[in-house]
C-alpha atoms as a PDB file:
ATOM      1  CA  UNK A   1       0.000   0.000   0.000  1.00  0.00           C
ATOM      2  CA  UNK A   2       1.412   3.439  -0.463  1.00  0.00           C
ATOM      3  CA  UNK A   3       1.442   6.169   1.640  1.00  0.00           C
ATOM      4  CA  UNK A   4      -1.785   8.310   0.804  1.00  0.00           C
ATOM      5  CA  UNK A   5      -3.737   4.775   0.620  1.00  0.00           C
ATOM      6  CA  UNK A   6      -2.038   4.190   4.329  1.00  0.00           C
ATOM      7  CA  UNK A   7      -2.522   7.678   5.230  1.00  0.00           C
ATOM      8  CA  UNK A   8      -6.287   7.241   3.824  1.00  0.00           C
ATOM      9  CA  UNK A   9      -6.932   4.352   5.584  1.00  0.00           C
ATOM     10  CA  UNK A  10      -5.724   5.615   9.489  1.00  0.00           C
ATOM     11  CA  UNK A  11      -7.752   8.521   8.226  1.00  0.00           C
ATOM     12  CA  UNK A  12     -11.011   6.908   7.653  1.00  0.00           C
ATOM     13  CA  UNK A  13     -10.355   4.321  11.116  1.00  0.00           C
ATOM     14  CA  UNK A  14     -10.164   7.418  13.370  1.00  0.00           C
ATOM     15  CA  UNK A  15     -13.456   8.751  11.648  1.00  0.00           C
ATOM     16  CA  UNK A  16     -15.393   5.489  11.967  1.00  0.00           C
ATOM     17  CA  UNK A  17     -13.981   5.278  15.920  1.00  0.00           C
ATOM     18  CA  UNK A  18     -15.043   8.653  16.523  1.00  0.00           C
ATOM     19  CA  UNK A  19     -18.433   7.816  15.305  1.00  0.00           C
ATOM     20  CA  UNK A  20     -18.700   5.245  17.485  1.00  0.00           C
ATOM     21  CA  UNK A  21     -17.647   7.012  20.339  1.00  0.00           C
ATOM     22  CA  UNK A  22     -19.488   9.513  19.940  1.00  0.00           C
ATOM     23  CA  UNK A  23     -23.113   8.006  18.623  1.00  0.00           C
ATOM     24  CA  UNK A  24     -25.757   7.566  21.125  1.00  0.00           C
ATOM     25  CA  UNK A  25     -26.220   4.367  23.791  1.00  0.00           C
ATOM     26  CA  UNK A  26     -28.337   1.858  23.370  1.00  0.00           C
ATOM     27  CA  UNK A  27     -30.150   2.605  26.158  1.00  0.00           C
ATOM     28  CA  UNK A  28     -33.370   0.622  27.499  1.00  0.00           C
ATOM     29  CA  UNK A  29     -35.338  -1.883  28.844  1.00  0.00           C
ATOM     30  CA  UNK A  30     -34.204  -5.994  28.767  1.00  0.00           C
ATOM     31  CA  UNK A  31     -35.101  -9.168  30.170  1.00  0.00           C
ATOM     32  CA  UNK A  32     -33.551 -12.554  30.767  1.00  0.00           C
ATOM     33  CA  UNK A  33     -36.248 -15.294  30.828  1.00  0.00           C
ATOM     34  CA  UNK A  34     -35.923 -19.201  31.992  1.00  0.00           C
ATOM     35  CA  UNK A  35     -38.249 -20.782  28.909  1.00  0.00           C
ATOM     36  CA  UNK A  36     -38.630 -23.787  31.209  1.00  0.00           C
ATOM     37  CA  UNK A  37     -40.379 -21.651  34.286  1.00  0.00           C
ATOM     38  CA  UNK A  38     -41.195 -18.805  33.081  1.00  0.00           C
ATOM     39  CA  UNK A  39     -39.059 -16.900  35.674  1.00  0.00           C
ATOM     40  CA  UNK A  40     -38.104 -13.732  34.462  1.00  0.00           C
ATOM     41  CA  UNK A  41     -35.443 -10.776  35.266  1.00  0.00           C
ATOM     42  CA  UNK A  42     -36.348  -7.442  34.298  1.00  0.00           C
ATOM     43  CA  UNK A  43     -33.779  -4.524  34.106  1.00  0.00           C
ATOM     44  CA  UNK A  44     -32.912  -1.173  32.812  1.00  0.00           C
ATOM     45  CA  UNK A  45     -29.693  -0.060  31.719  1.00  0.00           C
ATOM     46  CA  UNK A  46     -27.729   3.156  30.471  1.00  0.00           C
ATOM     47  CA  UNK A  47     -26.126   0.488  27.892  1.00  0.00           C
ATOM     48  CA  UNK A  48     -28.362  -2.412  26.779  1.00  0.00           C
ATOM     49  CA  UNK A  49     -26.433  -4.800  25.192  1.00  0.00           C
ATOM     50  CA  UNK A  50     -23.529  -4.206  27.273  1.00  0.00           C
ATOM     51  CA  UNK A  51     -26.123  -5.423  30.664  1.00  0.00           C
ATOM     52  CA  UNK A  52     -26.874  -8.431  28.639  1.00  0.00           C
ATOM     53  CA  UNK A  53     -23.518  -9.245  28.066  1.00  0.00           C
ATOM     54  CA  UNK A  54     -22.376  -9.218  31.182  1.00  0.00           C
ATOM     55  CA  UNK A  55     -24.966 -11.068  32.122  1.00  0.00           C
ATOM     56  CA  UNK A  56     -24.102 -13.736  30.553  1.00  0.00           C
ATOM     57  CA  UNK A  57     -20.703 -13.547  31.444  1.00  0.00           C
ATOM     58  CA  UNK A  58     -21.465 -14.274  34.946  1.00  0.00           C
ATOM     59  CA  UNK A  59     -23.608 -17.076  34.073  1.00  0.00           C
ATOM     60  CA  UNK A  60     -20.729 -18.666  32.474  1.00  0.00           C
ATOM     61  CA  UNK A  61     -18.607 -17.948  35.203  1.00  0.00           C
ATOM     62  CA  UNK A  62     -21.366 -19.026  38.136  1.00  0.00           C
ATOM     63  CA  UNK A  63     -21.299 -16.005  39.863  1.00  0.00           C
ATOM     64  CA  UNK A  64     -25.184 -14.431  38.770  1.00  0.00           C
ATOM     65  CA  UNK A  65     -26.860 -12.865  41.962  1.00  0.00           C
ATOM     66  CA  UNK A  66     -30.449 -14.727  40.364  1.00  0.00           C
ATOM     67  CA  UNK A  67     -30.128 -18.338  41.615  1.00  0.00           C
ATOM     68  CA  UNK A  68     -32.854 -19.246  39.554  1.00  0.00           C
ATOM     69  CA  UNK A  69     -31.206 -18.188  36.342  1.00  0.00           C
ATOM     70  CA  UNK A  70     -27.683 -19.442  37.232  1.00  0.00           C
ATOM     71  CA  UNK A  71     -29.910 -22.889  37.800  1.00  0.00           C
ATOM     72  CA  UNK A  72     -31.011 -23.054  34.286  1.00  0.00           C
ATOM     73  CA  UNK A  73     -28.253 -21.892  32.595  1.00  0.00           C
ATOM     74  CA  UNK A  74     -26.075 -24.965  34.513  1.00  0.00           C
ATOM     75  CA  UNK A  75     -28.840 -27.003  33.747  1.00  0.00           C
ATOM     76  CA  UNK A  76     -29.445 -26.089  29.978  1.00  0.00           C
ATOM     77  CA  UNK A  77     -26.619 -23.533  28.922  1.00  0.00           C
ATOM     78  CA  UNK A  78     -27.271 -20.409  26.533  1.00  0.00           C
ATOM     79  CA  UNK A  79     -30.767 -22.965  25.225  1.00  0.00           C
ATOM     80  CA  UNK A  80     -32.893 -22.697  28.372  1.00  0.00           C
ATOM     81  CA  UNK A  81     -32.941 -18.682  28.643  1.00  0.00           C
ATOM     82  CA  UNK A  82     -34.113 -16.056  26.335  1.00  0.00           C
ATOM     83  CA  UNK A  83     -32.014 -12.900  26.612  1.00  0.00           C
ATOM     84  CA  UNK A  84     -34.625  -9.946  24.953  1.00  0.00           C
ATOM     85  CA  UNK A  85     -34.061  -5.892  24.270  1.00  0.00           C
ATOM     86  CA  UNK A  86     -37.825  -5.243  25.005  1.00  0.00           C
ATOM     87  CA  UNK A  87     -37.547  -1.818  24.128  1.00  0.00           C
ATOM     88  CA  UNK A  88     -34.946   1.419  23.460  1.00  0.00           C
ATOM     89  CA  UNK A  89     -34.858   5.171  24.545  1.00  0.00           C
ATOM     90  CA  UNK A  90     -34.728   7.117  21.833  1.00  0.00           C
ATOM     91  CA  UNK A  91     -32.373  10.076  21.597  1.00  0.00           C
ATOM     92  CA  UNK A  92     -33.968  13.169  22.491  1.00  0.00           C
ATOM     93  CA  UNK A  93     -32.740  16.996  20.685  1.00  0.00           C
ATOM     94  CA  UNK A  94     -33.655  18.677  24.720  1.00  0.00           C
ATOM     95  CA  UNK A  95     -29.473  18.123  26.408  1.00  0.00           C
ATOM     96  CA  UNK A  96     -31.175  18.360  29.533  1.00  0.00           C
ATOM     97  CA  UNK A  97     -33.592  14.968  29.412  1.00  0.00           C
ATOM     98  CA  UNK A  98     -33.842  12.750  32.006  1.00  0.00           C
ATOM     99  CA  UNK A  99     -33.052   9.795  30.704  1.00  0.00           C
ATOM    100  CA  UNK A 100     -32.230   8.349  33.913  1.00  0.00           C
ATOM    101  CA  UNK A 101     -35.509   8.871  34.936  1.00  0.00           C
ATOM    102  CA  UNK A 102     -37.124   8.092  31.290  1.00  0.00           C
ATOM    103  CA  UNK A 103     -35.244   4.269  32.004  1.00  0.00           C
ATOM    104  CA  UNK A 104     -37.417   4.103  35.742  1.00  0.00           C
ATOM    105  CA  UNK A 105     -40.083   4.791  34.563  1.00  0.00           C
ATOM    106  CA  UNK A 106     -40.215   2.095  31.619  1.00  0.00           C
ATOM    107  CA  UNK A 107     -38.702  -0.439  33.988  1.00  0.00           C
ATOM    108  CA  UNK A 108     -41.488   0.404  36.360  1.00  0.00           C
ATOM    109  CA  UNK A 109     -44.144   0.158  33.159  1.00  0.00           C
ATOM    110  CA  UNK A 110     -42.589  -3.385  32.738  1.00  0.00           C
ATOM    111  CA  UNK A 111     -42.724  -4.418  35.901  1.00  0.00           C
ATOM    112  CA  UNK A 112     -46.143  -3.740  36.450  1.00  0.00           C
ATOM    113  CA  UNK A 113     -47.105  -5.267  32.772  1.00  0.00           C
ATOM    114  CA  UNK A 114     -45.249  -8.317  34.427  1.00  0.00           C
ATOM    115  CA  UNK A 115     -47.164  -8.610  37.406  1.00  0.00           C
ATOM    116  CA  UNK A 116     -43.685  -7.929  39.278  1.00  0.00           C
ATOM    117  CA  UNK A 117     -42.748  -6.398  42.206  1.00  0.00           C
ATOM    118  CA  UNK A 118     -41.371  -2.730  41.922  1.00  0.00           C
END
């Protein structure tokens, strides 16, 4: 490659990063569901897919605070949950939103949808 397609392609990486960096969350709503029970966890988070992930890290490693889950997933693995965005804030033009408080108040919509407790 020669220099201007090298310098080019640096060029266009540190664009794409920024742009990455700099785009907005995916913030929202999820839940982790044993399809044998039924037994679900609900939770909001600042960075979706990020919560789910690290969900599922600690059920690989053993270490989830939801017994119930951690007893599926040794029973059944990845198979015997569901892992689900339910739904995603969307980015708002006002700097000042709450979105803190927007995430609440969908987890509490959720909860109640769910029949669980707040």
């Amino acid at each position: 490659m020669d220099s201007s397609a090298n310098r080019a392609s640096r060029l266009a990486r540190r664009v794409a990063a920024r742009q990455a960096r700099d785009a907005f969350p995916p913030m929202g709503i999820y839940a982790i569901r044993d399809r044998a029970s039924g037994h679900l966890l609900l939770g909001a988070s600042r960075s979706v897919h990020a919560a789910l992930n690290r969900a599922r890290f600690e059920l690989r490693m053993g270490k989830h605070a939801d017994r119930v889950l951690q007893a599926e997933w040794n029973r059944s693995g990845v198979d015997g949950l569901a892992f689900d965005v339910l739904e995603l804030v969307k980015e708002r033009e006002d700097a000042d939103f709450d979105y803190a408080g927007e995430l609440k108040a969908l987890e509490q919509i959720y909860r109640e949808l769910q029949g669980l407790a707040p």
